[in-house]
N, C-alpha and C. Protein backbone atom coordinates (compact mmCIF):
# COMPACT_ATOMS: atom_id res chain seq x y z
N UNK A 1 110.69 86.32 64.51
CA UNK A 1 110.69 85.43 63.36
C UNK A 1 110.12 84.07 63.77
N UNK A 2 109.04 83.82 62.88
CA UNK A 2 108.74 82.22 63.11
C UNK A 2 109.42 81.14 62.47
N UNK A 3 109.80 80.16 63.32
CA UNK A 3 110.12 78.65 62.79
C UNK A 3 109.49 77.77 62.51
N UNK A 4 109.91 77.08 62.11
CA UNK A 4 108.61 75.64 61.82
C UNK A 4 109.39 74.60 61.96
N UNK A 5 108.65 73.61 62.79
CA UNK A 5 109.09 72.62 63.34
C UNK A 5 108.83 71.73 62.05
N UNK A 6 109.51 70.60 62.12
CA UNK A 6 108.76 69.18 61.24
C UNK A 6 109.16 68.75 62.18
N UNK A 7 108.12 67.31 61.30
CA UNK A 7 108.06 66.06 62.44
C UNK A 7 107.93 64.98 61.55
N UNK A 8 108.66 64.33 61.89
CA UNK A 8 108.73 62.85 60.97
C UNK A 8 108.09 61.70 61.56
N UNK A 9 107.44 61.02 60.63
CA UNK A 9 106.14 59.68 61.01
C UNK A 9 106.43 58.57 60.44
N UNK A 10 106.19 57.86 61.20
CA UNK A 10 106.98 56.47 60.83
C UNK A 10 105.56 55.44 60.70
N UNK A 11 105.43 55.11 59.80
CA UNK A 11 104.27 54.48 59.26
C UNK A 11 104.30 53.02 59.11
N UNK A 12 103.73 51.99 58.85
CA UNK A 12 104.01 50.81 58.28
C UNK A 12 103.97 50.71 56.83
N UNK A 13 104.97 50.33 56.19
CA UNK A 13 104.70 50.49 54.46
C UNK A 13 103.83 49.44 54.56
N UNK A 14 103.59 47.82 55.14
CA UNK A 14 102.56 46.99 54.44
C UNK A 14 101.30 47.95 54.48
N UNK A 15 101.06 48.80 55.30
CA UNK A 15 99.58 49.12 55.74
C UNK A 15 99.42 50.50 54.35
N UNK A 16 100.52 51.38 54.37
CA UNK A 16 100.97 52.20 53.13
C UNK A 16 100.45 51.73 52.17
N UNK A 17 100.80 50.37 51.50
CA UNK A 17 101.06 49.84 50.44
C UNK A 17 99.77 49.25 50.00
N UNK A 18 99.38 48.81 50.97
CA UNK A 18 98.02 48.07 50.72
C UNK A 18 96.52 49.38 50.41
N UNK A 19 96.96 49.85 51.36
CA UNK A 19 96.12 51.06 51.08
C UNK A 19 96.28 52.06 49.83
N UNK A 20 96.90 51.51 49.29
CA UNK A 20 97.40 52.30 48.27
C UNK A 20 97.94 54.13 48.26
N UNK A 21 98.09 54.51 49.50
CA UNK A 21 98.42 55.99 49.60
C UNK A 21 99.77 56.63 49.61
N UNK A 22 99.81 57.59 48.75
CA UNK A 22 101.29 58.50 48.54
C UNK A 22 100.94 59.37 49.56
N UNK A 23 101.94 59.93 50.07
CA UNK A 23 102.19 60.69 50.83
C UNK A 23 101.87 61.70 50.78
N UNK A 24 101.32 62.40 49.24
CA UNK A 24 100.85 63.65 49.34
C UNK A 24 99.00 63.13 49.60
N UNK A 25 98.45 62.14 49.21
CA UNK A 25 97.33 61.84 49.72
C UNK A 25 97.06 61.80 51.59
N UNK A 26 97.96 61.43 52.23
CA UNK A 26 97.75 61.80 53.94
C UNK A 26 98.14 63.27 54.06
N UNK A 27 98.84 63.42 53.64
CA UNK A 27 99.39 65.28 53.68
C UNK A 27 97.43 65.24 53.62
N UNK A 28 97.07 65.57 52.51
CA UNK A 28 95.78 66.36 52.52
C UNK A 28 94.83 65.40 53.46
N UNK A 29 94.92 64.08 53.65
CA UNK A 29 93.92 63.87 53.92
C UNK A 29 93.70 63.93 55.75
N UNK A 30 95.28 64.39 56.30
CA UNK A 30 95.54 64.81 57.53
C UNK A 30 94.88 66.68 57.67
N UNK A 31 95.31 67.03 56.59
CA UNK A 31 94.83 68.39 56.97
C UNK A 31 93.62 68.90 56.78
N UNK A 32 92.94 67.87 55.59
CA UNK A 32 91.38 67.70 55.91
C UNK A 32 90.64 67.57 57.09
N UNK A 33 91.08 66.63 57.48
CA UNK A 33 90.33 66.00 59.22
C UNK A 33 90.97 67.26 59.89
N UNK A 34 92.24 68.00 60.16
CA UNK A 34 92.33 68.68 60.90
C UNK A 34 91.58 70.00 60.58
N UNK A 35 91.40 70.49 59.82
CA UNK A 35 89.91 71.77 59.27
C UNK A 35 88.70 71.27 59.85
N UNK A 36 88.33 69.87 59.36
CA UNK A 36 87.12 69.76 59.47
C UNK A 36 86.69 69.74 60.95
N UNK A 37 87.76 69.13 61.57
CA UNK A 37 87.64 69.54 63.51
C UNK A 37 87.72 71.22 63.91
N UNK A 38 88.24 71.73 63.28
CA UNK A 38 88.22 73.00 63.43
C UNK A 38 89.74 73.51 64.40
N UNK A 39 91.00 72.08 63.98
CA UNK A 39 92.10 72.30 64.94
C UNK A 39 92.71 73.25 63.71
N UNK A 40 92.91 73.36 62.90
CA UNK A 40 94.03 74.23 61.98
C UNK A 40 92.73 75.23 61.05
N UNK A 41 93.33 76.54 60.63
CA UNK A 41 92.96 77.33 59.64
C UNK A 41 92.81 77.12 58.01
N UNK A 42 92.24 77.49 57.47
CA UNK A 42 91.98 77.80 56.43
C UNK A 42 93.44 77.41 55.46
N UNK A 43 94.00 78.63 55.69
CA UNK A 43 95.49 78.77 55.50
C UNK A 43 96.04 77.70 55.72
N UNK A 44 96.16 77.66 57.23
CA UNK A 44 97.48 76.35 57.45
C UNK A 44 96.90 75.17 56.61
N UNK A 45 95.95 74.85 56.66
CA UNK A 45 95.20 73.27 56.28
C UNK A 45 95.98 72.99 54.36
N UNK A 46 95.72 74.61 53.93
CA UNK A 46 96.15 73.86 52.52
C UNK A 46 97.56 74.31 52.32
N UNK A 47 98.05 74.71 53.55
CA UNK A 47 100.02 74.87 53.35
C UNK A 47 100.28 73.62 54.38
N UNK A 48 99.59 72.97 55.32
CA UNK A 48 99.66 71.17 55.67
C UNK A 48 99.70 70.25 54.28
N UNK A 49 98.64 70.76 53.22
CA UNK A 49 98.25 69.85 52.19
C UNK A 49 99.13 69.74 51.41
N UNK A 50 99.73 70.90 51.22
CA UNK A 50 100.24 71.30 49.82
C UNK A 50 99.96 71.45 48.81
N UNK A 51 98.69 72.04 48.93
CA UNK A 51 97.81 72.38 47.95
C UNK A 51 97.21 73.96 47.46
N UNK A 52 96.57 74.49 46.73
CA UNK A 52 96.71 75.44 46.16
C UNK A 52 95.23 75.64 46.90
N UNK A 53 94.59 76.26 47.34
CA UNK A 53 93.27 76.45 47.98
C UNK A 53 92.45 76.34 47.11
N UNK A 54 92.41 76.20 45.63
CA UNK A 54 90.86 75.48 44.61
C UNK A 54 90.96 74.45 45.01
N UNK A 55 92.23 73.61 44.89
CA UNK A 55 91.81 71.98 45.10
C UNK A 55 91.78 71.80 46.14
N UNK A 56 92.00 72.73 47.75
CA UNK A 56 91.76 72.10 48.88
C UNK A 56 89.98 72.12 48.55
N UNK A 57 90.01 73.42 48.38
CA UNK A 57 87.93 73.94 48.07
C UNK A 57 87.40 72.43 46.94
N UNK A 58 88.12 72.08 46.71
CA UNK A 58 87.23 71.01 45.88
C UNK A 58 87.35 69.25 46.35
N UNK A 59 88.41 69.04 47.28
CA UNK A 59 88.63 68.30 48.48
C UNK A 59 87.56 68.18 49.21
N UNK A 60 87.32 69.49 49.77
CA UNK A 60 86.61 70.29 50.84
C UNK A 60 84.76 69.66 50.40
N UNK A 61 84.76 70.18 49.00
CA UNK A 61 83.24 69.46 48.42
C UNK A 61 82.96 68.01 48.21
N UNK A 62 84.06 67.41 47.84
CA UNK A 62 83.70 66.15 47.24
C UNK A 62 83.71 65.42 48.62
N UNK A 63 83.86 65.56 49.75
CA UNK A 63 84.16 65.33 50.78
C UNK A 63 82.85 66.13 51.74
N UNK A 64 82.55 66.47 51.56
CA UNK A 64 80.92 67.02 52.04
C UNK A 64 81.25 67.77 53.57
N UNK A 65 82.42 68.59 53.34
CA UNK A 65 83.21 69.41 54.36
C UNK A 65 82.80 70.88 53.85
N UNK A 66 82.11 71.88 54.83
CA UNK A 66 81.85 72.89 54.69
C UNK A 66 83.01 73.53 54.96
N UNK A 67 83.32 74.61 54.18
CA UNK A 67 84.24 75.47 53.79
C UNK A 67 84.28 76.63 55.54
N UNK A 68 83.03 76.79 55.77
CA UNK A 68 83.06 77.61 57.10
C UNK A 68 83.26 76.70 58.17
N UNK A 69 83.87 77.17 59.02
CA UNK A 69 83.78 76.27 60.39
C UNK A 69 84.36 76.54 61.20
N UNK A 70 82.95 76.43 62.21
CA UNK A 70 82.71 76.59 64.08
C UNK A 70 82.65 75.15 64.85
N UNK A 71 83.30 75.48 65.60
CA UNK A 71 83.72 76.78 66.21
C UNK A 71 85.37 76.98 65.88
N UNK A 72 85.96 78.30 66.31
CA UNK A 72 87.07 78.19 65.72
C UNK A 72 88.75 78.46 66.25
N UNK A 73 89.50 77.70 65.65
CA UNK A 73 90.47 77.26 66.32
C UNK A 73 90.48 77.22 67.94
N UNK A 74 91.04 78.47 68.42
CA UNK A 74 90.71 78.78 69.43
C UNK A 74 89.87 78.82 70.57
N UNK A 75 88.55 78.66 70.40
CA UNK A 75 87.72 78.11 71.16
C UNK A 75 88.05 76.76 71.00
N UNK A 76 88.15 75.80 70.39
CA UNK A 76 88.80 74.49 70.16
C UNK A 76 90.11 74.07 71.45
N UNK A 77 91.18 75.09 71.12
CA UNK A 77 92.27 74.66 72.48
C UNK A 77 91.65 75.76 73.24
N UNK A 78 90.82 76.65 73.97
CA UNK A 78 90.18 76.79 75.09
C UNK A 78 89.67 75.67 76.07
N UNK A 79 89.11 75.14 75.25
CA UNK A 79 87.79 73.79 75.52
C UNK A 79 88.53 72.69 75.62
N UNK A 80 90.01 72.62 75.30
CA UNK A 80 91.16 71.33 75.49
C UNK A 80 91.25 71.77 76.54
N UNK A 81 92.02 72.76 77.05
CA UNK A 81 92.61 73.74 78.54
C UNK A 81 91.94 72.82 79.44
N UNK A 82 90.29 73.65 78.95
CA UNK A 82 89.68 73.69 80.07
C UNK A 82 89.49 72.38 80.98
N UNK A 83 89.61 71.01 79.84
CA UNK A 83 89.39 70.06 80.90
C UNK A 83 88.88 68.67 79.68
């Protein structure tokens, strides 16, 4: 059986506030950058987001992030390992 960890982030609200971002906006806009590096899946990225996979796919466009992407995961933490 798998678990899932959380992890709680402690942010600055002035920097929050000013920036104007809710929390479900870093949710996606963390699991964006993490797809677009190619550290998380498909899957995980829009269960990071909390999003329904059209609106990650339309995230994904308006954001000029190709939907495919290499290299993947795994070769990613290979290439950490390695050095």
């Amino acid at each position: 059986m798998k678990t899932e960890a959380k992890m709680k982030l402690d942010l600055p609200d002035d920097i929050l506030f000013s920036a104007e971002a809710s929390s479900q906006e870093l949710r996606l806009a963390l699991a964006l950058q993490l797809y677009s590096d190619s550290r998380v899946n498909y899957a995980d990225a829009c269960k990071l987001a909390e999003v329904a996979p059209g609106l990650f796919d339309r995230e994904l466009a308006r954001r000029d992030i190709s939907v495919i992407r290499f290299p993947s995961v795994n070769t990613w933490r290979e290439r950490q390992r390695a050095g």
